[in-house]
PDB file of N, CA and C in Angstrom:
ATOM      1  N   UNK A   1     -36.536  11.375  11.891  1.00  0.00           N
ATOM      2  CA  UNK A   1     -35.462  11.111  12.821  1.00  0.00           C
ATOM      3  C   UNK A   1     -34.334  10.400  12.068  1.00  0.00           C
ATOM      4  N   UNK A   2     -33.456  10.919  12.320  1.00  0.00           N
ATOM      5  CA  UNK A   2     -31.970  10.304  11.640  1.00  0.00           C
ATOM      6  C   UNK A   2     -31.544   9.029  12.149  1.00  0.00           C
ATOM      7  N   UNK A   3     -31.034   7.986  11.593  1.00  0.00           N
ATOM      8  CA  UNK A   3     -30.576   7.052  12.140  1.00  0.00           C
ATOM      9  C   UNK A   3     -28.809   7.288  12.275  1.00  0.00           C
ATOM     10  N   UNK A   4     -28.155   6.850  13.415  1.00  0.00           N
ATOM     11  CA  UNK A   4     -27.276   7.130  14.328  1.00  0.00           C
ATOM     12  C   UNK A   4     -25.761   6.587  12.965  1.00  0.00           C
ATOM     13  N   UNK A   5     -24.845   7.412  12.780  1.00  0.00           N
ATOM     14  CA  UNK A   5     -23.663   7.160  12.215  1.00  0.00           C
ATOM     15  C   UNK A   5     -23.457   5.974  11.931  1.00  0.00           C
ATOM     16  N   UNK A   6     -23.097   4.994  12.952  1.00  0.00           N
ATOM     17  CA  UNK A   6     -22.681   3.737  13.023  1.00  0.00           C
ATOM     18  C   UNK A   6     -23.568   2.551  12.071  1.00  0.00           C
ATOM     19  N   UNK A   7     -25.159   2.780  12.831  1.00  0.00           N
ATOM     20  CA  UNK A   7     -25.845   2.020  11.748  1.00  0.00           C
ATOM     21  C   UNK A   7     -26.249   2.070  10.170  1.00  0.00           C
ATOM     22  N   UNK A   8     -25.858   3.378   9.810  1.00  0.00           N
ATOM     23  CA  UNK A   8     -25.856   3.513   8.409  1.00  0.00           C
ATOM     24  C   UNK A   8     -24.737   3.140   7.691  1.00  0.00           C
ATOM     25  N   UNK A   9     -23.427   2.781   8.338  1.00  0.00           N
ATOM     26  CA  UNK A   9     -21.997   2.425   8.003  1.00  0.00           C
ATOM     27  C   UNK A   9     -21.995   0.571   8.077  1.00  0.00           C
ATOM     28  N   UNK A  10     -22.749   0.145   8.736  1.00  0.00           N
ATOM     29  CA  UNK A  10     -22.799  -1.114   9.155  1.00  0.00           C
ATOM     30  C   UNK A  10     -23.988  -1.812   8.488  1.00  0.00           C
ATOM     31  N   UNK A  11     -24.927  -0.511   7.854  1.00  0.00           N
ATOM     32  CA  UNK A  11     -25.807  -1.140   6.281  1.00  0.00           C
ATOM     33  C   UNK A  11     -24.724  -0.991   5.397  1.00  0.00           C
ATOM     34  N   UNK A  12     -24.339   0.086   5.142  1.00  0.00           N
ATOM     35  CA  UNK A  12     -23.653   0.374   4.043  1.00  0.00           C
ATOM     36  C   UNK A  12     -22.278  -1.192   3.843  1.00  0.00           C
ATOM     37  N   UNK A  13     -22.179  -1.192   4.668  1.00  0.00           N
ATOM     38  CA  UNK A  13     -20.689  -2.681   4.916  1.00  0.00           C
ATOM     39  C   UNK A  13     -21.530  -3.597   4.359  1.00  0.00           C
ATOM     40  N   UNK A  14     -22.763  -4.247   4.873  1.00  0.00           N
ATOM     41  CA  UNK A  14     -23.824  -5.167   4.219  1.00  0.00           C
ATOM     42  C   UNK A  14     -23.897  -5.229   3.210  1.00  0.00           C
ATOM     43  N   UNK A  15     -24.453  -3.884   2.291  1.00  0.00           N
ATOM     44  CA  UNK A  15     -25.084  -3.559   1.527  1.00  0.00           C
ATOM     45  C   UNK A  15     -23.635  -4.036   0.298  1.00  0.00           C
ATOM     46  N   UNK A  16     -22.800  -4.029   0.648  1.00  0.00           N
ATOM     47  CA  UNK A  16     -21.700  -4.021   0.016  1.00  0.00           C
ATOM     48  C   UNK A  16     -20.900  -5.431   0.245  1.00  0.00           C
ATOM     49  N   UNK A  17     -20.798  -5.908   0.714  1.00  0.00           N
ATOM     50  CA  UNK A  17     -20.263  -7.375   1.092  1.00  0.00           C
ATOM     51  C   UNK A  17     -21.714  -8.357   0.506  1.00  0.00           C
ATOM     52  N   UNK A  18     -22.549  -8.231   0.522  1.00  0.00           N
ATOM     53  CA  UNK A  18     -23.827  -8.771  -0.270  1.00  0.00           C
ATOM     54  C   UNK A  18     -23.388  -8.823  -1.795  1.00  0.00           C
ATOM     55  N   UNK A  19     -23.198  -7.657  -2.371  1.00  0.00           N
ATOM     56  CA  UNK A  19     -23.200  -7.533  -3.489  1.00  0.00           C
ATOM     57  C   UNK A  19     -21.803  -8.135  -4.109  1.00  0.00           C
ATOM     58  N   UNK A  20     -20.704  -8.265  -3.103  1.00  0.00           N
ATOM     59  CA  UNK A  20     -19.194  -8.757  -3.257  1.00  0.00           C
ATOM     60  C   UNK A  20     -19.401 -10.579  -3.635  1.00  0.00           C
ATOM     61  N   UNK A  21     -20.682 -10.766  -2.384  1.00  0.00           N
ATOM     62  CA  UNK A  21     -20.888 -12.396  -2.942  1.00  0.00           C
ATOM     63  C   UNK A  21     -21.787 -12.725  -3.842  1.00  0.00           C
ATOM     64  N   UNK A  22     -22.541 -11.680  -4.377  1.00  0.00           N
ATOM     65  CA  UNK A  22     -23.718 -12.043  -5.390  1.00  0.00           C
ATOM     66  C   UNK A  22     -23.155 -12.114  -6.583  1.00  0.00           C
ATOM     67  N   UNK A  23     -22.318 -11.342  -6.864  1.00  0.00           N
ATOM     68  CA  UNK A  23     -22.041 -10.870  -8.481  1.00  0.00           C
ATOM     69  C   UNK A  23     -21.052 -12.176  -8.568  1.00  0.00           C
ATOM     70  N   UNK A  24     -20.322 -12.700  -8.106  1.00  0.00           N
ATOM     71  CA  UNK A  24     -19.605 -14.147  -9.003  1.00  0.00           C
ATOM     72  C   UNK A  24     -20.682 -15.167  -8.768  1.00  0.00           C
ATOM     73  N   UNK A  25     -21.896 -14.858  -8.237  1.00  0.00           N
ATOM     74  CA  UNK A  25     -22.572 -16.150  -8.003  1.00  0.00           C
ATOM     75  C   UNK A  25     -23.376 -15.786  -9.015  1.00  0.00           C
ATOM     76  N   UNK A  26     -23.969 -14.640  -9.506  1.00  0.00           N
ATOM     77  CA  UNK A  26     -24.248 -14.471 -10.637  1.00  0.00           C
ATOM     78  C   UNK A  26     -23.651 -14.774 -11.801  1.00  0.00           C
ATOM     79  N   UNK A  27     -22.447 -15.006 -12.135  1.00  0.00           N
ATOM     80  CA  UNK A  27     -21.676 -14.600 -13.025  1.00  0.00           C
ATOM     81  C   UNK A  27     -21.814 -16.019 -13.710  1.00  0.00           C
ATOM     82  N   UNK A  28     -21.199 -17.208 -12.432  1.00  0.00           N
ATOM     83  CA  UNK A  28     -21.663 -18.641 -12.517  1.00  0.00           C
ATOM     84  C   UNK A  28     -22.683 -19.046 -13.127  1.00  0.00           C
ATOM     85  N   UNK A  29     -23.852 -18.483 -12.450  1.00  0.00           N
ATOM     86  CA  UNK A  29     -25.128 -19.524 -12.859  1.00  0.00           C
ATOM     87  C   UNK A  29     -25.434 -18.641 -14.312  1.00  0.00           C
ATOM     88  N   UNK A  30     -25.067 -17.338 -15.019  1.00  0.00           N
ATOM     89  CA  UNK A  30     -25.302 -17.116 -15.725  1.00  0.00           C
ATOM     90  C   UNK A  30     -23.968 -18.040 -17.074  1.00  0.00           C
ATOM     91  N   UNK A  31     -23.377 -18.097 -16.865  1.00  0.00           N
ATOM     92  CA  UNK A  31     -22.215 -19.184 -16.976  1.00  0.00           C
ATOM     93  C   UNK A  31     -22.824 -20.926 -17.042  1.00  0.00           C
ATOM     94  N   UNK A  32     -23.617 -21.175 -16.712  1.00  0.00           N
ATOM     95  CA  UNK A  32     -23.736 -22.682 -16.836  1.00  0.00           C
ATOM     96  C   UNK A  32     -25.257 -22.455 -17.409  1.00  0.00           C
ATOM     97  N   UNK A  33     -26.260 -21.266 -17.468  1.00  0.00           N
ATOM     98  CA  UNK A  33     -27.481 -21.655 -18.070  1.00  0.00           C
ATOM     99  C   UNK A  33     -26.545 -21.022 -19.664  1.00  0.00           C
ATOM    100  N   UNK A  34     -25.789 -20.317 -19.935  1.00  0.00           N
ATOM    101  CA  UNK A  34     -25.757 -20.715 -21.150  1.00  0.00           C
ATOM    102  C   UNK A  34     -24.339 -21.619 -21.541  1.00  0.00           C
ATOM    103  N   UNK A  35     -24.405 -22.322 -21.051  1.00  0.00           N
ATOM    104  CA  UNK A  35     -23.276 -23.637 -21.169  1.00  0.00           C
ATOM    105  C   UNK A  35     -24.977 -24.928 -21.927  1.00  0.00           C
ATOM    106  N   UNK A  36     -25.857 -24.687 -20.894  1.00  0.00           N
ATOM    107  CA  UNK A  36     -26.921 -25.416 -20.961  1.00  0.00           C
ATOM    108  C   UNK A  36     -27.449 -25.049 -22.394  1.00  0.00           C
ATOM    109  N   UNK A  37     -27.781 -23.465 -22.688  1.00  0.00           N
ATOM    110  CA  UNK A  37     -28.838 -23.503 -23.619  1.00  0.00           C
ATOM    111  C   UNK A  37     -27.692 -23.762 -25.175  1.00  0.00           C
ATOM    112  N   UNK A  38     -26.510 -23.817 -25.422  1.00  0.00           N
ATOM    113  CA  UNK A  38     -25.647 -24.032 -26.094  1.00  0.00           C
ATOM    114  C   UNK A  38     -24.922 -25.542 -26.388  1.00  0.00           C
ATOM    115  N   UNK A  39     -25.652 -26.157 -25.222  1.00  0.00           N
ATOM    116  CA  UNK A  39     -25.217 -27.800 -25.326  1.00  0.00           C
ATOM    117  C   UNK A  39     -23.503 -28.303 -25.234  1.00  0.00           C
ATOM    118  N   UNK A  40     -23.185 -27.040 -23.971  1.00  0.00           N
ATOM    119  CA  UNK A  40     -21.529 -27.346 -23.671  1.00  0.00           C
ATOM    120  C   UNK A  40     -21.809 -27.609 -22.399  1.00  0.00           C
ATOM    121  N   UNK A  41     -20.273 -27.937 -21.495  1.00  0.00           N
ATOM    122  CA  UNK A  41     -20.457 -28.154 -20.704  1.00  0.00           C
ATOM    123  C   UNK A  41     -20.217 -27.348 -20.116  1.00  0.00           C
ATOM    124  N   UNK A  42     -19.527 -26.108 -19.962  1.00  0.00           N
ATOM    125  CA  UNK A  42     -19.331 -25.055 -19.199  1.00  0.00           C
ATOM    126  C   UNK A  42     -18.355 -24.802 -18.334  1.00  0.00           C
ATOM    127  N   UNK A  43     -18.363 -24.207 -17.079  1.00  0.00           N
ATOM    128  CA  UNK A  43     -17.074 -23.748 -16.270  1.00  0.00           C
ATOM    129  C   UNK A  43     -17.094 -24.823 -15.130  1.00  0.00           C
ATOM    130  N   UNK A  44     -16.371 -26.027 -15.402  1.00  0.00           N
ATOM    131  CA  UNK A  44     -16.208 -27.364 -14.925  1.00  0.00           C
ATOM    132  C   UNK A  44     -14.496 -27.062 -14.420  1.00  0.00           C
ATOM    133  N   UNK A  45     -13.903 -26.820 -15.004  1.00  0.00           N
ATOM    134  CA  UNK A  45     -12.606 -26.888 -14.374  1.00  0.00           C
ATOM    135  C   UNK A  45     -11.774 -26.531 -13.227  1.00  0.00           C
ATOM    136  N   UNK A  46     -12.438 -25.472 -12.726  1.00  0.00           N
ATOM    137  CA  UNK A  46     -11.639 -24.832 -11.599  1.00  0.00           C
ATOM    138  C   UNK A  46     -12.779 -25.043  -9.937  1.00  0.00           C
ATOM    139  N   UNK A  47     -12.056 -25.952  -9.102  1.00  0.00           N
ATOM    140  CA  UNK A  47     -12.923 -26.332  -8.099  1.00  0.00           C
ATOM    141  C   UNK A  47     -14.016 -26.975  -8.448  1.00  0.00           C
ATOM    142  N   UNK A  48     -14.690 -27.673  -6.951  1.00  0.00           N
ATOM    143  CA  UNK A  48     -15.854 -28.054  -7.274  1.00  0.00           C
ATOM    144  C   UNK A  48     -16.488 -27.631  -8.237  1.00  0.00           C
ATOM    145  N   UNK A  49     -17.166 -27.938  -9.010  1.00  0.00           N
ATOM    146  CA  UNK A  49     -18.034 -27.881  -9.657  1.00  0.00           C
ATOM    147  C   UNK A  49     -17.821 -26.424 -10.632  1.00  0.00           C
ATOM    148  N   UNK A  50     -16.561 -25.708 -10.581  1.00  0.00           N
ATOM    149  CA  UNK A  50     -16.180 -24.498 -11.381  1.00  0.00           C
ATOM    150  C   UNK A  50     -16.637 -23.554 -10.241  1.00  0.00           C
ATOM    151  N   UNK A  51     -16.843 -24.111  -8.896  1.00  0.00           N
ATOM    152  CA  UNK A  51     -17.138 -22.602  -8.611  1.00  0.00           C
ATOM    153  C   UNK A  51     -16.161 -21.753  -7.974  1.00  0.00           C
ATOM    154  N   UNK A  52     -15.033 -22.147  -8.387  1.00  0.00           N
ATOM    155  CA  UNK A  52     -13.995 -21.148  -8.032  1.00  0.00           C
ATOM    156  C   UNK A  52     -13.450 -20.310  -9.804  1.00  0.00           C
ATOM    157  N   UNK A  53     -14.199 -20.922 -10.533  1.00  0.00           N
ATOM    158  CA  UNK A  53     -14.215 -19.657 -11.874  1.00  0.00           C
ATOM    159  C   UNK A  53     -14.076 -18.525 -11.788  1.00  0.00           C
ATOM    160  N   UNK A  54     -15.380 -17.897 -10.998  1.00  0.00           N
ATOM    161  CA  UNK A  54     -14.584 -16.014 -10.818  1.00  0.00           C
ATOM    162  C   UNK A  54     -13.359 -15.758 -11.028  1.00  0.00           C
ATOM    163  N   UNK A  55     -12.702 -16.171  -9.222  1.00  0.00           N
ATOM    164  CA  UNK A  55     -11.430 -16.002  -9.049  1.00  0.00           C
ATOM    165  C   UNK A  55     -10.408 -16.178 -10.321  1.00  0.00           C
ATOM    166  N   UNK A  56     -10.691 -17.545 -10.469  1.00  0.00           N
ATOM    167  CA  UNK A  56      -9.290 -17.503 -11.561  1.00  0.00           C
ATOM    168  C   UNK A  56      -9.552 -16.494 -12.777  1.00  0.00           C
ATOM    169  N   UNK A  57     -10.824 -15.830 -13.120  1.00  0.00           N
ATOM    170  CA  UNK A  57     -10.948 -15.226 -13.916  1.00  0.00           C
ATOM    171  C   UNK A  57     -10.551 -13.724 -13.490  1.00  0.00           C
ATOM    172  N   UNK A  58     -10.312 -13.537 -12.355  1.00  0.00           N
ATOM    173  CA  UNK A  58      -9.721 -12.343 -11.573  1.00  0.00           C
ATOM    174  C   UNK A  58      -8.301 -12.874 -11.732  1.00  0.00           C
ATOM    175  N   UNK A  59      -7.812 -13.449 -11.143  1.00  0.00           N
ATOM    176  CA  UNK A  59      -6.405 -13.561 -11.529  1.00  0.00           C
ATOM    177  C   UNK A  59      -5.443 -13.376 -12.750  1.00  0.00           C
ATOM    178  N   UNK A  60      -6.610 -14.232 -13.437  1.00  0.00           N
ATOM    179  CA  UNK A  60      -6.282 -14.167 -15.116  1.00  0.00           C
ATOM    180  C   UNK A  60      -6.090 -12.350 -15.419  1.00  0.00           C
ATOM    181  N   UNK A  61      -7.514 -11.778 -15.626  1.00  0.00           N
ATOM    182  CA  UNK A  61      -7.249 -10.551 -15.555  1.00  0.00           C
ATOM    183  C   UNK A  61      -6.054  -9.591 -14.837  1.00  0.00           C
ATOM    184  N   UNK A  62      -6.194  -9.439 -14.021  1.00  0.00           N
ATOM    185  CA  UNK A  62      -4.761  -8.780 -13.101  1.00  0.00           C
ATOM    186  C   UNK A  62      -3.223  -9.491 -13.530  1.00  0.00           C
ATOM    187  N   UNK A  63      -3.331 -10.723 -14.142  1.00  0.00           N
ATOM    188  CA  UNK A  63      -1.876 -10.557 -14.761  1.00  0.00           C
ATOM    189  C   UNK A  63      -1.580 -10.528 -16.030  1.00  0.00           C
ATOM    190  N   UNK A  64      -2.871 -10.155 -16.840  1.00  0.00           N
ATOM    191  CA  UNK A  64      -2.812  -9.764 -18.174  1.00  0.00           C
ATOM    192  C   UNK A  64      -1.770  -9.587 -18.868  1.00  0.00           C
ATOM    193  N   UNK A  65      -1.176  -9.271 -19.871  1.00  0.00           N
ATOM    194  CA  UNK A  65      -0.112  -8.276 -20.201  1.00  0.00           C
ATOM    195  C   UNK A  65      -0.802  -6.822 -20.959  1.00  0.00           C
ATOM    196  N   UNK A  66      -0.930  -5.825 -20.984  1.00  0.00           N
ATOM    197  CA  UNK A  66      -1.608  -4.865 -22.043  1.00  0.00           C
ATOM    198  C   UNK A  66      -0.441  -4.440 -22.663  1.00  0.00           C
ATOM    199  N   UNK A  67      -0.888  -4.640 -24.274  1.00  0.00           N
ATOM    200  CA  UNK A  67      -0.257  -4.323 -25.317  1.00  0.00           C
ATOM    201  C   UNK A  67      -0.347  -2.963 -25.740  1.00  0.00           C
ATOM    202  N   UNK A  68       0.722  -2.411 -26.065  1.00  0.00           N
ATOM    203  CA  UNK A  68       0.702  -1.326 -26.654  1.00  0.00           C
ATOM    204  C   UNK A  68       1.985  -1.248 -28.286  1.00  0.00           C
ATOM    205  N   UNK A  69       1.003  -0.431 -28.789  1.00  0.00           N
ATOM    206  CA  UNK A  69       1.647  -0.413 -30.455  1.00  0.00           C
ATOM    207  C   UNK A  69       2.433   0.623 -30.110  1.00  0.00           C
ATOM    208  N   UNK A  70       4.170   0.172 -30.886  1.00  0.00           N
ATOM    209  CA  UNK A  70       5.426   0.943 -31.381  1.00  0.00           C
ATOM    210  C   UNK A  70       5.287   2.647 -31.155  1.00  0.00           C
ATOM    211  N   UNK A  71       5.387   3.077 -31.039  1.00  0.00           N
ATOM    212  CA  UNK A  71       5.413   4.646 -31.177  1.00  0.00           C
ATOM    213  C   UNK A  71       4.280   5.369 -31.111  1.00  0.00           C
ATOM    214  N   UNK A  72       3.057   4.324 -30.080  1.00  0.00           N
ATOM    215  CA  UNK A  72       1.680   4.995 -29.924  1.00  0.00           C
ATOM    216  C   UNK A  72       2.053   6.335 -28.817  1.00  0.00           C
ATOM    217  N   UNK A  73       1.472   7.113 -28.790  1.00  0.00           N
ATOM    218  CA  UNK A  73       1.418   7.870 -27.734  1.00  0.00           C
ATOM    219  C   UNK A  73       0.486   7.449 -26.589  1.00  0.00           C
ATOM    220  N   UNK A  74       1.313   7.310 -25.542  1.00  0.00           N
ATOM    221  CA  UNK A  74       0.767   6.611 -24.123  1.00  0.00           C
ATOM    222  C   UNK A  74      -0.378   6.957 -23.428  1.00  0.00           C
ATOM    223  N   UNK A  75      -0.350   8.244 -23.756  1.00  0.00           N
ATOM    224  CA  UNK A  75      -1.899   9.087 -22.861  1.00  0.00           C
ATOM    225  C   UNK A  75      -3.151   8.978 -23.308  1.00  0.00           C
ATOM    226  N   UNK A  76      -2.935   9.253 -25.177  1.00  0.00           N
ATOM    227  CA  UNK A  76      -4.143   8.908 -26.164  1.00  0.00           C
ATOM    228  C   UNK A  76      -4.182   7.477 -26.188  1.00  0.00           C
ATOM    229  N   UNK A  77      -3.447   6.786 -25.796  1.00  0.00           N
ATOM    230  CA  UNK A  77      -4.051   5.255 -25.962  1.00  0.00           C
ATOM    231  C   UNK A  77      -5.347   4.747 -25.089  1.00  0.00           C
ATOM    232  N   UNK A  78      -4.421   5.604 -24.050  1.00  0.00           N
ATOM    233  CA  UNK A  78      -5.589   5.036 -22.605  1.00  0.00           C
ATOM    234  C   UNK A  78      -6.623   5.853 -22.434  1.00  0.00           C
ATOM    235  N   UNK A  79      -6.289   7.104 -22.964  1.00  0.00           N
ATOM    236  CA  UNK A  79      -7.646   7.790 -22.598  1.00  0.00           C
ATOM    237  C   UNK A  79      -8.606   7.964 -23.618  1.00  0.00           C
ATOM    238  N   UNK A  80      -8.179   7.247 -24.635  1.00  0.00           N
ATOM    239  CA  UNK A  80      -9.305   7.209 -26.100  1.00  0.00           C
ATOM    240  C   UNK A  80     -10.614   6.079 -25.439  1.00  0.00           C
ATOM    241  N   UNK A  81     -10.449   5.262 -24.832  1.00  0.00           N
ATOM    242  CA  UNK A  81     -11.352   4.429 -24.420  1.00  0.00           C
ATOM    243  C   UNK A  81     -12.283   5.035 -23.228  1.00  0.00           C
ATOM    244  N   UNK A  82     -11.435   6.005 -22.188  1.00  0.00           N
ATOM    245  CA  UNK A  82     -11.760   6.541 -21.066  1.00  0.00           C
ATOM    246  C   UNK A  82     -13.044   7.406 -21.801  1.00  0.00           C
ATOM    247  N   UNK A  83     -12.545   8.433 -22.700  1.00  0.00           N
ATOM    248  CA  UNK A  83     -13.372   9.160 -23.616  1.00  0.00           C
ATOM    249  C   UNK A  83     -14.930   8.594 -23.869  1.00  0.00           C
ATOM    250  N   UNK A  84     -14.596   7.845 -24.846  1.00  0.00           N
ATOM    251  CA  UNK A  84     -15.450   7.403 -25.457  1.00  0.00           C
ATOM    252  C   UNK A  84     -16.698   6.729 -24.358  1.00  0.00           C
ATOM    253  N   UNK A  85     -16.153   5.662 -23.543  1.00  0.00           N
ATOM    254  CA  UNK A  85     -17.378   5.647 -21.757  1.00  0.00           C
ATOM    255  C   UNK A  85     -17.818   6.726 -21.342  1.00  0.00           C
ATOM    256  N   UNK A  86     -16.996   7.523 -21.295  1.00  0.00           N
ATOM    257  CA  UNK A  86     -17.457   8.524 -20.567  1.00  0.00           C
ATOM    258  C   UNK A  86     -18.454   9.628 -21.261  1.00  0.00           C
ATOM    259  N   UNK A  87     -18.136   9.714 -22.555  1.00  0.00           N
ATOM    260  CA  UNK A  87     -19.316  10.566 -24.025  1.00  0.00           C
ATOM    261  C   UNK A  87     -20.692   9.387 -23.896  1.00  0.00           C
ATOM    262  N   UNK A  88     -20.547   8.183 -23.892  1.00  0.00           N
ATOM    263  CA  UNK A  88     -21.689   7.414 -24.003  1.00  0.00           C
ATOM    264  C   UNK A  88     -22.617   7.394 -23.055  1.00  0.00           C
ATOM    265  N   UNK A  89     -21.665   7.434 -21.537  1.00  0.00           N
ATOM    266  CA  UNK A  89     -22.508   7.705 -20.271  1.00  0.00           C
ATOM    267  C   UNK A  89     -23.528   8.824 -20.219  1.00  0.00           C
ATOM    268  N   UNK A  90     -22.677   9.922 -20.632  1.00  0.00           N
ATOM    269  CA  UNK A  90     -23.404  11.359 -20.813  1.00  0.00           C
ATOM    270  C   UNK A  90     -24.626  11.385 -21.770  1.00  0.00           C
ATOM    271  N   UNK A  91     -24.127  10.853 -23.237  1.00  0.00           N
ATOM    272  CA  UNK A  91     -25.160  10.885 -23.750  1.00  0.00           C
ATOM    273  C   UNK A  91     -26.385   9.745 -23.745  1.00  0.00           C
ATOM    274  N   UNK A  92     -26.606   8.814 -23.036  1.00  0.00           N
ATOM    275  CA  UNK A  92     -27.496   8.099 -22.583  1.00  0.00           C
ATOM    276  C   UNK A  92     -27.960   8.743 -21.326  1.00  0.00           C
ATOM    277  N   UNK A  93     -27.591   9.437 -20.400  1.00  0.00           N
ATOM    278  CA  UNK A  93     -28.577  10.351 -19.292  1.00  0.00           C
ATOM    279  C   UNK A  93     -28.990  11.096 -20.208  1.00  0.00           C
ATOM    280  N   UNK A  94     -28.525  11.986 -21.128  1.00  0.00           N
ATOM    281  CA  UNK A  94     -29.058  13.164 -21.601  1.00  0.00           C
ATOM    282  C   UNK A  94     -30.484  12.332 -22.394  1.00  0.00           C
ATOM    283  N   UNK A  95     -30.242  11.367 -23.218  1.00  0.00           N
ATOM    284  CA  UNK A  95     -31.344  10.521 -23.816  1.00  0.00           C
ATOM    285  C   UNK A  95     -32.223  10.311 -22.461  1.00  0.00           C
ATOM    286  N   UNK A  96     -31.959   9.811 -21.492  1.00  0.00           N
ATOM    287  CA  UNK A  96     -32.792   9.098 -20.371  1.00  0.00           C
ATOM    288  C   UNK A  96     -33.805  10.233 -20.085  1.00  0.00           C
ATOM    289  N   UNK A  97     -33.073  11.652 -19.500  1.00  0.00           N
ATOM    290  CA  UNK A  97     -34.062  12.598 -19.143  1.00  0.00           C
ATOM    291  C   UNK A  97     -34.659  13.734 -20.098  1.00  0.00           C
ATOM    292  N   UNK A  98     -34.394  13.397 -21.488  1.00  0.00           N
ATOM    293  CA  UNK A  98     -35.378  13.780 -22.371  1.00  0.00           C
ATOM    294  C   UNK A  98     -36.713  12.817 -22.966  1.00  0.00           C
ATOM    295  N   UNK A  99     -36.106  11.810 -22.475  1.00  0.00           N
ATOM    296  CA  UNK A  99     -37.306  10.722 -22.399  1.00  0.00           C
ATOM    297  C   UNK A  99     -38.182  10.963 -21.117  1.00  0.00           C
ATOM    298  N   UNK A 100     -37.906  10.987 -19.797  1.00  0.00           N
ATOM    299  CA  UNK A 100     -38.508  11.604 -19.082  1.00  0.00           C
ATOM    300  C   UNK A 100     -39.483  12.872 -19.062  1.00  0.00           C
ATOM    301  N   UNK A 101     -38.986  14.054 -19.524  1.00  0.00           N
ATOM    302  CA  UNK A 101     -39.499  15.450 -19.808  1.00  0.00           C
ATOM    303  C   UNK A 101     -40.075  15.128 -20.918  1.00  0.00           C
ATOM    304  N   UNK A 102     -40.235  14.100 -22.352  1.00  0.00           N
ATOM    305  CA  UNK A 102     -41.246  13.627 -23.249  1.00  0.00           C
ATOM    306  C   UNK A 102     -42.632  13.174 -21.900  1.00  0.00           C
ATOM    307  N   UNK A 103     -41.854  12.055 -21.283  1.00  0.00           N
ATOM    308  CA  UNK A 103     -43.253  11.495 -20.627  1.00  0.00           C
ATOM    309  C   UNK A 103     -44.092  12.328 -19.787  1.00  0.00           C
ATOM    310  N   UNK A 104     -43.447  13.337 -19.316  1.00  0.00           N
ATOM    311  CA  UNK A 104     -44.320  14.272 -18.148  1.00  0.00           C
ATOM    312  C   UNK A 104     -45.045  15.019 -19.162  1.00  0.00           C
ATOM    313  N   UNK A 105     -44.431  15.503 -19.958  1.00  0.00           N
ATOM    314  CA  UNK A 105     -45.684  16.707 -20.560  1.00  0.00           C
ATOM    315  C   UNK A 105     -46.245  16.226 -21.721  1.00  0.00           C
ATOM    316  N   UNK A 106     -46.682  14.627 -21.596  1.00  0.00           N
ATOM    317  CA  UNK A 106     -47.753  14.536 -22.222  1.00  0.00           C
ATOM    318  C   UNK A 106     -48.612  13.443 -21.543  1.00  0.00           C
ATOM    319  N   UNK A 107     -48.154  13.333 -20.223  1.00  0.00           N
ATOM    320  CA  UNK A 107     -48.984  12.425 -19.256  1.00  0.00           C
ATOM    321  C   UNK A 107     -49.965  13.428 -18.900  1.00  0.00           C
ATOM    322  N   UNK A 108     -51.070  12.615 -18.472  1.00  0.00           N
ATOM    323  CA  UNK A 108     -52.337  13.940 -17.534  1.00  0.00           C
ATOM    324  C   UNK A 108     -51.902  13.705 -16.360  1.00  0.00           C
ATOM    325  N   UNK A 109     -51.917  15.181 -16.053  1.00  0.00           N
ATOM    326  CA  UNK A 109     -51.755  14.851 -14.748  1.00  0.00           C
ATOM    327  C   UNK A 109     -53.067  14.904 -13.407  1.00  0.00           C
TER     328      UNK A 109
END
């Protein structure tokens, strides 16, 4: 039995606003255990206790400046990096499910 439009949109909102507050709270405590195992003090500056770090580290980002070299060509600049993610992605599935098809045909089944 299918569950009804609405409630799969209203996990999906969850499922997603969860993960919106986990990942800077991750980001933090991964941020102060190695502040700890390094013998600094860590992300102290911004709010209580640094925990408004993310953010300013979002801000920071978004007003970046990106540099570009004299007489680069604009398209190959940006898409040399696009490339290269995108060849690595591919070839790590292609690794993943030949590792897979190794494990099946020599598992018993």
């Amino acid at each position: 039995m299918s569950e009804p439009l609405w409630i799969i949109l209203i996990k999906a909102i969850a499922v997603f606003a969860f993960t919106l507050t986990l990942v800077p709270m991750l980001v933090l405590v991964e941020r102060r255990v190695s502040a700890f195992m390094q013998y600094r003090v860590g992300p102290n500056r911004v709010g209580p206790f640094g925990s408004m770090q993310p953010l300013a580290d979002l801000v920071k980002m978004l007003f970046k400046e990106e540099l570009r070299p004299a007489g680069v060509r604009s398209f190959l600049f940006t898409a040399g990096p696009v490339i290269s993610a995108v060849w690595k992605m591919r070839s790590a599935t292609a690794e993943a499910n030949a590792t897979n098809e190794t494990m099946r045909s020599t598992c018993p089944k």
